[in-house]
N, C-alpha and C. Protein backbone atom coordinates (compact mmCIF):
# COMPACT_ATOMS: atom_id res chain seq x y z
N UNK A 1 89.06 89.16 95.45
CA UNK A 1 88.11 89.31 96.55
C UNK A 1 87.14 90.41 96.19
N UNK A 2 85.79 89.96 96.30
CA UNK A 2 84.62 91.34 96.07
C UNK A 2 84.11 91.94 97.30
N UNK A 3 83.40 92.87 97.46
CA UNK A 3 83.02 92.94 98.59
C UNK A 3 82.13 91.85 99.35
N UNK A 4 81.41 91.05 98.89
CA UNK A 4 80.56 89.69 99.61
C UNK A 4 81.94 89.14 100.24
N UNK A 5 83.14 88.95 99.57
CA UNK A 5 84.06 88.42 100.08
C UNK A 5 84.83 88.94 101.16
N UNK A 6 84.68 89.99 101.13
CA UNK A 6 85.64 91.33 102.81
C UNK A 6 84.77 91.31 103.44
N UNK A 7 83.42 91.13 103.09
CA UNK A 7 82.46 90.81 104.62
C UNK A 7 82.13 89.72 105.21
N UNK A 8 82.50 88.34 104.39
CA UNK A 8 82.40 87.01 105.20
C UNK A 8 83.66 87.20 105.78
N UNK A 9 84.97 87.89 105.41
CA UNK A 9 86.25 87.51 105.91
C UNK A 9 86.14 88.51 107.15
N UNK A 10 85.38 89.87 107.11
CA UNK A 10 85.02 90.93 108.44
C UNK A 10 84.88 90.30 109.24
N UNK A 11 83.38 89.16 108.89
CA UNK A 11 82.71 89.00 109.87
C UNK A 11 83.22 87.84 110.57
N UNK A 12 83.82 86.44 110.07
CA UNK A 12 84.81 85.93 110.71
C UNK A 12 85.97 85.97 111.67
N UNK A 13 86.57 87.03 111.14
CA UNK A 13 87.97 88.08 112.09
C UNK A 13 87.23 88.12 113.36
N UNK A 14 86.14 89.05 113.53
CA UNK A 14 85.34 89.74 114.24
C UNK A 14 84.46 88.58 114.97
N UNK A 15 84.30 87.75 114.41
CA UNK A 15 83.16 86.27 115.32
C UNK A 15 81.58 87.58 114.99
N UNK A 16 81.49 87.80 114.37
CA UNK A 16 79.97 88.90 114.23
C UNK A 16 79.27 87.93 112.94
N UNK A 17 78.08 88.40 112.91
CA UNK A 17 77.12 88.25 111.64
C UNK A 17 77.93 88.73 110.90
N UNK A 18 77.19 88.29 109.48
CA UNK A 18 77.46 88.89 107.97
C UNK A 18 76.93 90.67 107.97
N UNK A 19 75.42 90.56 108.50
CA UNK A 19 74.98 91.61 108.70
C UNK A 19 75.46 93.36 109.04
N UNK A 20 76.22 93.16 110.58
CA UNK A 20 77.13 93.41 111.51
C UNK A 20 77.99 93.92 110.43
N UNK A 21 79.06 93.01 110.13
CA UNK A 21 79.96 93.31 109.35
C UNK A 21 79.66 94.13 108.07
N UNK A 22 78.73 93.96 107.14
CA UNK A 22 78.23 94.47 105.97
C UNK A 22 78.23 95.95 106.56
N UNK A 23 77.62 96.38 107.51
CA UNK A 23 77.42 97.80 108.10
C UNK A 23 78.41 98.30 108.17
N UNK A 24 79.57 97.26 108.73
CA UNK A 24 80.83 98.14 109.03
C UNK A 24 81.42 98.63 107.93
N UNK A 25 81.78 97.55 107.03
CA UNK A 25 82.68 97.83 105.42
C UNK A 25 81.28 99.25 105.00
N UNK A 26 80.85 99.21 104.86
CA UNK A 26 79.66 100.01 104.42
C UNK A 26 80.05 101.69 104.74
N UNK A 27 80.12 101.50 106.60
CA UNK A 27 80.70 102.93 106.87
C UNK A 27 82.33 103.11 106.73
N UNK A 28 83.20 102.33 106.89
CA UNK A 28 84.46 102.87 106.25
C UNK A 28 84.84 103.10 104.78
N UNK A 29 84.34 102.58 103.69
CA UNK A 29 83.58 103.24 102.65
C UNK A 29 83.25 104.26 102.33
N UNK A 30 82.23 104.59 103.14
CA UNK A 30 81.57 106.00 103.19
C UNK A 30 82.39 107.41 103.56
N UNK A 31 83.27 106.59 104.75
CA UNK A 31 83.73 107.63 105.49
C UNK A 31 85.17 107.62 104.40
N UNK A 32 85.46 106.85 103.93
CA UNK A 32 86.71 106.91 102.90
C UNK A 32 86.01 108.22 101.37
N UNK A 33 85.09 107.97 101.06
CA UNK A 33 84.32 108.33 100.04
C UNK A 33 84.15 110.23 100.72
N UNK A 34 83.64 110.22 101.79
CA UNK A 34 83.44 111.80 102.34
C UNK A 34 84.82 112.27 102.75
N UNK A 35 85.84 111.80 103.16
CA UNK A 35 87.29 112.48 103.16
C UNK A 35 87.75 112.20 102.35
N UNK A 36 87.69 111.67 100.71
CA UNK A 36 87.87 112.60 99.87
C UNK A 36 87.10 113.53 98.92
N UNK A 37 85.84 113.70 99.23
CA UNK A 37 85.03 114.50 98.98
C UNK A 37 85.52 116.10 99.73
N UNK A 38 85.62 116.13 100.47
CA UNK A 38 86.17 117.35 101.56
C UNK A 38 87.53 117.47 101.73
N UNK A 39 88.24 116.76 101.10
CA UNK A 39 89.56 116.68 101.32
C UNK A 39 90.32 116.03 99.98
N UNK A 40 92.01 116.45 99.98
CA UNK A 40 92.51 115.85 99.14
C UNK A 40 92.88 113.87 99.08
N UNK A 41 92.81 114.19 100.21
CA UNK A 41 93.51 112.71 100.51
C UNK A 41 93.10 111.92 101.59
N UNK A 42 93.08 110.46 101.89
CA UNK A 42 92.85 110.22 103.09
C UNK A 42 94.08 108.78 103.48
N UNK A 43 94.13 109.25 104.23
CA UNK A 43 95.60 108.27 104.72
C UNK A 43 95.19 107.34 105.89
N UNK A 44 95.49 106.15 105.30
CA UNK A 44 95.53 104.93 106.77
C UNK A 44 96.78 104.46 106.91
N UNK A 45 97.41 104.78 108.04
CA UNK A 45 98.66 104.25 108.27
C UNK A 45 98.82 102.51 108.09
N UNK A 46 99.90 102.05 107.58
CA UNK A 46 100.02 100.82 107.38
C UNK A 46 99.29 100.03 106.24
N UNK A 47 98.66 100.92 105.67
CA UNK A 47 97.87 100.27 104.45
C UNK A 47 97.69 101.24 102.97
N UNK A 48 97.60 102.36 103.18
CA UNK A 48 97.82 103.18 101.99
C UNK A 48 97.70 104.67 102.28
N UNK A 49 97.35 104.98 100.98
CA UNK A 49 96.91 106.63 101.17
C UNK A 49 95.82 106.81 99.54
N UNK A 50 94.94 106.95 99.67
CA UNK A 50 93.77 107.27 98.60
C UNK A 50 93.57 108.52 98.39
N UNK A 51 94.15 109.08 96.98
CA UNK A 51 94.31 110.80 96.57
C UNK A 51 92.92 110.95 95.37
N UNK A 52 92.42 111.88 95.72
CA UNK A 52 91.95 112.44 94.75
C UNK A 52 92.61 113.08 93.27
N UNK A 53 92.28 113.13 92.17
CA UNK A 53 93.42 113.33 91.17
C UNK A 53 92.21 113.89 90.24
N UNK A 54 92.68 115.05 89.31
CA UNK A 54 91.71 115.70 88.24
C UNK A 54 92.94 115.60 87.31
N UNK A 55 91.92 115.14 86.20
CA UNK A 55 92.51 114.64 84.88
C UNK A 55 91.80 115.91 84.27
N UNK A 56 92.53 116.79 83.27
CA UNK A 56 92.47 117.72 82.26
C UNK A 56 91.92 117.13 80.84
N UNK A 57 90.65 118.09 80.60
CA UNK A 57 90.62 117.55 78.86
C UNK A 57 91.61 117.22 78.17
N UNK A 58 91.06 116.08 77.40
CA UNK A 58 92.11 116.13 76.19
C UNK A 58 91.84 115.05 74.80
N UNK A 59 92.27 114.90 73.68
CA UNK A 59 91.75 114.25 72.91
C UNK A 59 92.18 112.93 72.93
N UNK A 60 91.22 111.77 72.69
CA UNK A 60 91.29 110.95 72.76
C UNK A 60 91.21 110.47 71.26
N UNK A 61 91.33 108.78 71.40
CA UNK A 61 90.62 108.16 70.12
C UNK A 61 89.63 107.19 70.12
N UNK A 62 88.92 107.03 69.14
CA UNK A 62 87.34 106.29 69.07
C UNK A 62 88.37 104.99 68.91
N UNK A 63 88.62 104.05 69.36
CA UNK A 63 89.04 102.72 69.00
C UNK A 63 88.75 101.90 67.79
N UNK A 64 87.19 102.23 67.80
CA UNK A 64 86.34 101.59 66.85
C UNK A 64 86.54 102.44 65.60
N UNK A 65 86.40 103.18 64.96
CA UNK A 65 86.64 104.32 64.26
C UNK A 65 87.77 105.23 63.94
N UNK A 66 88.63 105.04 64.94
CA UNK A 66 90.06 105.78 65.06
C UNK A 66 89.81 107.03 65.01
N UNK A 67 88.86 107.79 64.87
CA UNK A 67 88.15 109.07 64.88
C UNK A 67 88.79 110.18 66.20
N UNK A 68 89.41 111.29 66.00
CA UNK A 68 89.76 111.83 67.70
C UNK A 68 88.50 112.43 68.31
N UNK A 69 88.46 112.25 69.53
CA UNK A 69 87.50 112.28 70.23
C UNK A 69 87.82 113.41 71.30
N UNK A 70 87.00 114.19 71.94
CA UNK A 70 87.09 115.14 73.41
C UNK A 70 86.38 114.17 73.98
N UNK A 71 87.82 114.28 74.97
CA UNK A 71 87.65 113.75 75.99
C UNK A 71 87.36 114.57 77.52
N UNK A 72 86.12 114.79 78.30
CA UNK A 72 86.28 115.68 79.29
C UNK A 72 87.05 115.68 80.37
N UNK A 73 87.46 116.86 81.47
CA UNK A 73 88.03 116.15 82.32
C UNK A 73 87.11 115.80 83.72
N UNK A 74 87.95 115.06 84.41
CA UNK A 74 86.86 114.83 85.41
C UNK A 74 88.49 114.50 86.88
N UNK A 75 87.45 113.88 87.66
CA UNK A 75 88.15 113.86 88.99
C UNK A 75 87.83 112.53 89.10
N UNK A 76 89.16 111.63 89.79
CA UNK A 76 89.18 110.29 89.70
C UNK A 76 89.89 110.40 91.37
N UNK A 77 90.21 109.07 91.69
CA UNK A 77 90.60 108.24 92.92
C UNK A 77 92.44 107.38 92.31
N UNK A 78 93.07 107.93 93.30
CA UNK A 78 93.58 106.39 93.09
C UNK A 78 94.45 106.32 94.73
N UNK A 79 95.03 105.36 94.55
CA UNK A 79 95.73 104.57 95.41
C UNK A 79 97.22 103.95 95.33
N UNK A 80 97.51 104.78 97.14
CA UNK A 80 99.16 104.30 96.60
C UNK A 80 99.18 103.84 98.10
N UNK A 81 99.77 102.24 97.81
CA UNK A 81 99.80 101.67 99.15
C UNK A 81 101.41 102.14 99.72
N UNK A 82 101.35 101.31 101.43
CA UNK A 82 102.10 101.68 102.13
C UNK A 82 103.24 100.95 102.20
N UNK A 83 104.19 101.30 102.65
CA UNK A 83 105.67 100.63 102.54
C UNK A 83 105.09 99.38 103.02
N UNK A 84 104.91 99.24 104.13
CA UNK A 84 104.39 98.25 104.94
C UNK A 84 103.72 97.24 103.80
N UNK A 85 102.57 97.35 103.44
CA UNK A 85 101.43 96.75 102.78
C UNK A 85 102.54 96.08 101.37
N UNK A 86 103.56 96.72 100.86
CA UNK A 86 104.14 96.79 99.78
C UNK A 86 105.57 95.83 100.45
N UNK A 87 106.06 96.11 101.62
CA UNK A 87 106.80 94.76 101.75
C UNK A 87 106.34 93.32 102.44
N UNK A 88 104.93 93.06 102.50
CA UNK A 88 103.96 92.16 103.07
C UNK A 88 103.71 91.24 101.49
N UNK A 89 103.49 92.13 100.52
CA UNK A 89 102.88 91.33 99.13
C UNK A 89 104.06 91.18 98.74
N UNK A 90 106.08 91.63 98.88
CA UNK A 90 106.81 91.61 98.14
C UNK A 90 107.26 89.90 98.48
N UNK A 91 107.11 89.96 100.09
CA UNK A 91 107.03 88.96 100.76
C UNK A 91 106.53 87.55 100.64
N UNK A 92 105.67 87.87 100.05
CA UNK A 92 104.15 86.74 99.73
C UNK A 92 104.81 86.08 98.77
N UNK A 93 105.11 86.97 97.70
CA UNK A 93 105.39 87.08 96.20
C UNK A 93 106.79 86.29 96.07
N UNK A 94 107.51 86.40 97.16
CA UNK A 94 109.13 85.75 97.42
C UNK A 94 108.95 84.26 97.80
N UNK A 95 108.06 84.15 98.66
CA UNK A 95 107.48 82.50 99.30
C UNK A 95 107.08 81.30 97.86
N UNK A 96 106.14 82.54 97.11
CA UNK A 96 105.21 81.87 96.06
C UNK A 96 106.18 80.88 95.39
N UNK A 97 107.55 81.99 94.81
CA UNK A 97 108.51 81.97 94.20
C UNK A 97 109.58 80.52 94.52
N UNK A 98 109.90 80.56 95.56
CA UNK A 98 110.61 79.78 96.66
C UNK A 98 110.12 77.98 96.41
């Protein structure tokens, strides 16, 4: 699913325009994007928790070249879903199976 795809499925849920909906995904986004800008973490109950994480220099390798490389560090995102969300797909995953 891309985002064109979470906003026909928004705007369906919702009975709204594409439009409508596009705005919405747009500001929870944003507002996901500024609490963790200002913050370590941002938590939605029942669906995950999105941490900010800083990765430390370190050397890498050129793939192409095998050459070691510096690598800088920087600050990344990730995501750790919720029990919930995690026994919903274990679920899915058991049916598929079945």
């Amino acid at each position: 699913m891309n985002k064109s795809d979470l906003i026909e499925a928004v705007a369906s849920e919702l009975e709204s325009s594409k439009s409508e909906a596009g705005k919405m995904i747009e500001a929870v986004i944003s507002a996901i994007s500024d609490g963790l800008k200002s913050e370590d973490k941002v938590a939605i109950s029942g669906f995950g928790t999105f941490t900010k994480k800083h990765r430390a220099a370190r050397v890498g390798m050129n793939p192409a070249t095998k050459q070691p490389i510096q690598i800088k560090e920087s600050t990344t995102c990730s995501f750790k879903p919720s029990q919930h969300l995690k026994d919903e797909l274990h679920e899915q995953a058991a049916q598929l199976v079945s």
